[in-house]
PDB file of N, CA and C in Angstrom:
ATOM      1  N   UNK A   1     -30.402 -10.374 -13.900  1.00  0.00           N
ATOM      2  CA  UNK A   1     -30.448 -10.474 -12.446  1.00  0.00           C
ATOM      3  C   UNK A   1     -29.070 -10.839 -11.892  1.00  0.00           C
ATOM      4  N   UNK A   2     -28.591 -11.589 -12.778  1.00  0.00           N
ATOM      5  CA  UNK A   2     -27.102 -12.205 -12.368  1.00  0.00           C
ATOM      6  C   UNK A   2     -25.996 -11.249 -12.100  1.00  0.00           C
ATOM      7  N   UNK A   3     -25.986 -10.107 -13.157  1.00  0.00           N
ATOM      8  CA  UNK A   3     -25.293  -9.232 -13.314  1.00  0.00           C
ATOM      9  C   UNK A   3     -25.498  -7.883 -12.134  1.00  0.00           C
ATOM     10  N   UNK A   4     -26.848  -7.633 -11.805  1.00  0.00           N
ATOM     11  CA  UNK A   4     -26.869  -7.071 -10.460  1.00  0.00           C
ATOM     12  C   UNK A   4     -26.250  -7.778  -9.010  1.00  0.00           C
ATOM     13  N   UNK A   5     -26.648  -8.536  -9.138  1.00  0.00           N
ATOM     14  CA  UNK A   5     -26.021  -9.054  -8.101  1.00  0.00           C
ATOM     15  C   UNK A   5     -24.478  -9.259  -7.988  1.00  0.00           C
ATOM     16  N   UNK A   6     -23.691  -9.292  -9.343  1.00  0.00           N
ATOM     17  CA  UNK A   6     -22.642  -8.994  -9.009  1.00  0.00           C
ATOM     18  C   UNK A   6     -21.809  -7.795  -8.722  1.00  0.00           C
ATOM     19  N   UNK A   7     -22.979  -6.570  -9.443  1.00  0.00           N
ATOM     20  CA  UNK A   7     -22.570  -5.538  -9.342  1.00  0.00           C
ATOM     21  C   UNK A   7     -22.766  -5.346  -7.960  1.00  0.00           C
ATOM     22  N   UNK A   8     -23.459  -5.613  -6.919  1.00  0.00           N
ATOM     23  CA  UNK A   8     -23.733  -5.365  -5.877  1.00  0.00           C
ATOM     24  C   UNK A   8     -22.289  -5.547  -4.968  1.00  0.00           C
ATOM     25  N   UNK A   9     -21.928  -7.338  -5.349  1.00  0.00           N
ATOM     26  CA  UNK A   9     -20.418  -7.702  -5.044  1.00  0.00           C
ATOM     27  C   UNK A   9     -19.657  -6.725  -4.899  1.00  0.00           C
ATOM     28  N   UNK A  10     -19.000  -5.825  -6.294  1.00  0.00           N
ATOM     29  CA  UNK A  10     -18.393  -5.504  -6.950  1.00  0.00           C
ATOM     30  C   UNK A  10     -18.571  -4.276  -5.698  1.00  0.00           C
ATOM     31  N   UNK A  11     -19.749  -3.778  -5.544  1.00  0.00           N
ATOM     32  CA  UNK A  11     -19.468  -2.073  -4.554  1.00  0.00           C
ATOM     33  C   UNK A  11     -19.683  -2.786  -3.643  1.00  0.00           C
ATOM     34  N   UNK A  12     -19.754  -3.761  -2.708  1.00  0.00           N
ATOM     35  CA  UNK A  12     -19.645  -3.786  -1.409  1.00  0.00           C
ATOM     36  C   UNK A  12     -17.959  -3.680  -0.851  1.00  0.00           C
ATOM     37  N   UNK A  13     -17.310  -4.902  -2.163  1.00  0.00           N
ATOM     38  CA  UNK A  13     -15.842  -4.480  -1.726  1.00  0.00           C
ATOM     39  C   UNK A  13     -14.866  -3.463  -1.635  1.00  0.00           C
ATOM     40  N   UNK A  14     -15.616  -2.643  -2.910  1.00  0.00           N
ATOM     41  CA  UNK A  14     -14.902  -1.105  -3.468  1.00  0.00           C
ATOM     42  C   UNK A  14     -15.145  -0.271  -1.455  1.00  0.00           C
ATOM     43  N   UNK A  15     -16.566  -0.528  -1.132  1.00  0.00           N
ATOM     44  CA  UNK A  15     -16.948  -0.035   0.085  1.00  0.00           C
ATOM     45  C   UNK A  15     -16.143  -0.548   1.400  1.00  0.00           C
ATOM     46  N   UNK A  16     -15.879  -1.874   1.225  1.00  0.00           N
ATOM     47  CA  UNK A  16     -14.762  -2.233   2.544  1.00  0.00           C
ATOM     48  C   UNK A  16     -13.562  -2.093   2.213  1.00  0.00           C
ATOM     49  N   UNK A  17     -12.853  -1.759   1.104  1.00  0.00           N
ATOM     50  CA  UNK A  17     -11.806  -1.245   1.098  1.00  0.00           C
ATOM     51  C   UNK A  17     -11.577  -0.136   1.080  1.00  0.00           C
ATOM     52  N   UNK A  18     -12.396   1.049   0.508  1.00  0.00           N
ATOM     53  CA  UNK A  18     -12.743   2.640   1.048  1.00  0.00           C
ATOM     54  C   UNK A  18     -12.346   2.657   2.800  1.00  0.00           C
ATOM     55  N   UNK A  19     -13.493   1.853   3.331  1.00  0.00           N
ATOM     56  CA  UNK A  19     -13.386   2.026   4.663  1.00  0.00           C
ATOM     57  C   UNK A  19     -12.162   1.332   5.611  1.00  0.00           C
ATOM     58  N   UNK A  20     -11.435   0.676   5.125  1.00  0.00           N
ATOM     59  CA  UNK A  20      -9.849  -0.239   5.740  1.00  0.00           C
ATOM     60  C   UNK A  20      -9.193   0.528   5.348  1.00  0.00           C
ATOM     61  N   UNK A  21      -8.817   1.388   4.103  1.00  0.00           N
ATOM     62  CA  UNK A  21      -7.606   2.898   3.840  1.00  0.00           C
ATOM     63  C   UNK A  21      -8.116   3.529   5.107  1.00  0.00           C
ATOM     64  N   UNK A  22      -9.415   3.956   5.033  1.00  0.00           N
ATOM     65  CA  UNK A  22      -9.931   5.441   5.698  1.00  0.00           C
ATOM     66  C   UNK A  22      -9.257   5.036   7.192  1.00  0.00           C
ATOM     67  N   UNK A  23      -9.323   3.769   7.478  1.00  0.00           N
ATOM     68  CA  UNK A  23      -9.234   3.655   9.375  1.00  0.00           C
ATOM     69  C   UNK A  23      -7.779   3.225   9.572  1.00  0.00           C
ATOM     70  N   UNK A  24      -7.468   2.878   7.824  1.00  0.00           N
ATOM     71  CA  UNK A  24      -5.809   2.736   8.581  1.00  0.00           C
ATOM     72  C   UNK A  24      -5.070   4.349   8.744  1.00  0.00           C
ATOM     73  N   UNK A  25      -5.915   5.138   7.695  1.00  0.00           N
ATOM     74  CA  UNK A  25      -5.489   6.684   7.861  1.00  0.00           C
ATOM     75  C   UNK A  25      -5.439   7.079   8.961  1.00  0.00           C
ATOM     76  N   UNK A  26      -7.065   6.977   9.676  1.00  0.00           N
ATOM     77  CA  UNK A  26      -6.761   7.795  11.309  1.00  0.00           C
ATOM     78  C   UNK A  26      -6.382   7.095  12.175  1.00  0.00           C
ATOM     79  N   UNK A  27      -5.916   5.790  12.116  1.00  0.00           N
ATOM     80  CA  UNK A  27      -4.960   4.950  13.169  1.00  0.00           C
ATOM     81  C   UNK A  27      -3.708   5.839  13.107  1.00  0.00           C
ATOM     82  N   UNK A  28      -3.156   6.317  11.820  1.00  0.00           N
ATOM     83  CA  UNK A  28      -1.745   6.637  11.621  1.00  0.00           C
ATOM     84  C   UNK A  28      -1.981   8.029  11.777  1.00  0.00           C
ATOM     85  N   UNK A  29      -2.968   8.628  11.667  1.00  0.00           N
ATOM     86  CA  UNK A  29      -2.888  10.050  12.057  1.00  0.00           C
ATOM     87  C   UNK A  29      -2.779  10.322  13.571  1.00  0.00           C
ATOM     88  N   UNK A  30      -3.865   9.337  13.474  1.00  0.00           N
ATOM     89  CA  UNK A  30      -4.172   9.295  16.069  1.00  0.00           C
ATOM     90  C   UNK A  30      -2.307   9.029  16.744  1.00  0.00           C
ATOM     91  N   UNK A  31      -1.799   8.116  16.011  1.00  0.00           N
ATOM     92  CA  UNK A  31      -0.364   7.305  16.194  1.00  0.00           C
ATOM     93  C   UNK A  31       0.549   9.003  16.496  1.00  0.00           C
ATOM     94  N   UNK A  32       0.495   9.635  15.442  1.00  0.00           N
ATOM     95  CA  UNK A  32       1.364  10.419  14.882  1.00  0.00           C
ATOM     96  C   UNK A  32       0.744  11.301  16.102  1.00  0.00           C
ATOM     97  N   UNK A  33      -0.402  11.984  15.948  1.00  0.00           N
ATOM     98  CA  UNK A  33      -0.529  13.193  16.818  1.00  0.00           C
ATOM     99  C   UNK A  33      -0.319  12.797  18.411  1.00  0.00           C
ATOM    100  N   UNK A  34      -0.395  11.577  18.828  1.00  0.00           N
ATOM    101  CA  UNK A  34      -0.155  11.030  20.387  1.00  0.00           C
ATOM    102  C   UNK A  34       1.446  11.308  20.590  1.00  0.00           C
ATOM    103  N   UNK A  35       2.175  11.006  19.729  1.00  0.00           N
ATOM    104  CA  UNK A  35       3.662  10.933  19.359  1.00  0.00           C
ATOM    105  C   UNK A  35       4.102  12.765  19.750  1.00  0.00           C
ATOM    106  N   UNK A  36       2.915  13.745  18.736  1.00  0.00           N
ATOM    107  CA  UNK A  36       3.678  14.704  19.108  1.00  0.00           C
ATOM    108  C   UNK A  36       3.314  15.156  20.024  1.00  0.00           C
ATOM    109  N   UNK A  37       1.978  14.586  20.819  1.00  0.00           N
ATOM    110  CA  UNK A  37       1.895  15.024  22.484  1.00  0.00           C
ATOM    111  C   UNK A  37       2.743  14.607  22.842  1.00  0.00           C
ATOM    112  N   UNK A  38       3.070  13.368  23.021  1.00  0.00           N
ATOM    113  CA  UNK A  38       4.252  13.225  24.110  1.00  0.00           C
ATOM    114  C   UNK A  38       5.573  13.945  23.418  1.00  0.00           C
ATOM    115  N   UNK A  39       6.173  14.478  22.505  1.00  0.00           N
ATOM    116  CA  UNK A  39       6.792  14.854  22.339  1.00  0.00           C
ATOM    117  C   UNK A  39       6.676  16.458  23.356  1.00  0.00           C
ATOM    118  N   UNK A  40       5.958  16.740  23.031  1.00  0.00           N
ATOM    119  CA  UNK A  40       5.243  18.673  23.460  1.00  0.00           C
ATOM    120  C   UNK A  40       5.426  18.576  25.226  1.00  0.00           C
ATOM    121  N   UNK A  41       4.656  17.207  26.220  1.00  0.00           N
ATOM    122  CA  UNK A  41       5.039  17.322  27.184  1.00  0.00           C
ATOM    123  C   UNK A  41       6.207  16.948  27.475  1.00  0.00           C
ATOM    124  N   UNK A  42       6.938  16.058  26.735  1.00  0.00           N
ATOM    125  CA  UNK A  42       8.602  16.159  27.264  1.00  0.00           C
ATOM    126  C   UNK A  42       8.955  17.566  27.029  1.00  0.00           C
ATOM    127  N   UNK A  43       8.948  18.287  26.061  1.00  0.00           N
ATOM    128  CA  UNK A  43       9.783  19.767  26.515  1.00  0.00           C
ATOM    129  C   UNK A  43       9.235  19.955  27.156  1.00  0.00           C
ATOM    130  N   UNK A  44       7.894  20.309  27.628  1.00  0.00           N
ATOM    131  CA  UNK A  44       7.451  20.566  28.749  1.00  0.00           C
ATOM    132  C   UNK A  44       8.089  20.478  30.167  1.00  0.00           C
ATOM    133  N   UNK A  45       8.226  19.205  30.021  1.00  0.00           N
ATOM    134  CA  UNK A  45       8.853  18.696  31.566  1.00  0.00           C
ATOM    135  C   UNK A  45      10.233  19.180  31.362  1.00  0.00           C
ATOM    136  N   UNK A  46      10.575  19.052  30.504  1.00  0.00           N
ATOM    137  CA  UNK A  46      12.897  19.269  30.532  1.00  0.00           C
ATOM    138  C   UNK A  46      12.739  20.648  30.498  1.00  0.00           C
ATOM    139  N   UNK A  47      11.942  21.842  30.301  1.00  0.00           N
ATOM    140  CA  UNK A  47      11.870  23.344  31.031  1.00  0.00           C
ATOM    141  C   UNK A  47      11.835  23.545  32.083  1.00  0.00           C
TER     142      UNK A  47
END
């Protein structure tokens, strides 16, 4: 019983650290693609 329960431990963290990569990914993806909007409407505007 002891040993389930740690296994349980064991994938809850594997599971919150899956999910803290995954959201630091699309923070830095959202970051990046906002970046090249505003990049896209500055040429925009300096045409």
């Amino acid at each position: 019983m002891q040993s389930i329960k740690w296994k349980e431990q064991e994938l809850f963290r594997f599971i919150g650290l899956t999910m803290f990569y995954f959201i630091i990914l699309v923070l830095l993806f959202l970051i990046h693609g906002f970046h090249d909007m505003d990049a896209g409407a500055f040429i925009y505007t300096e045409f």
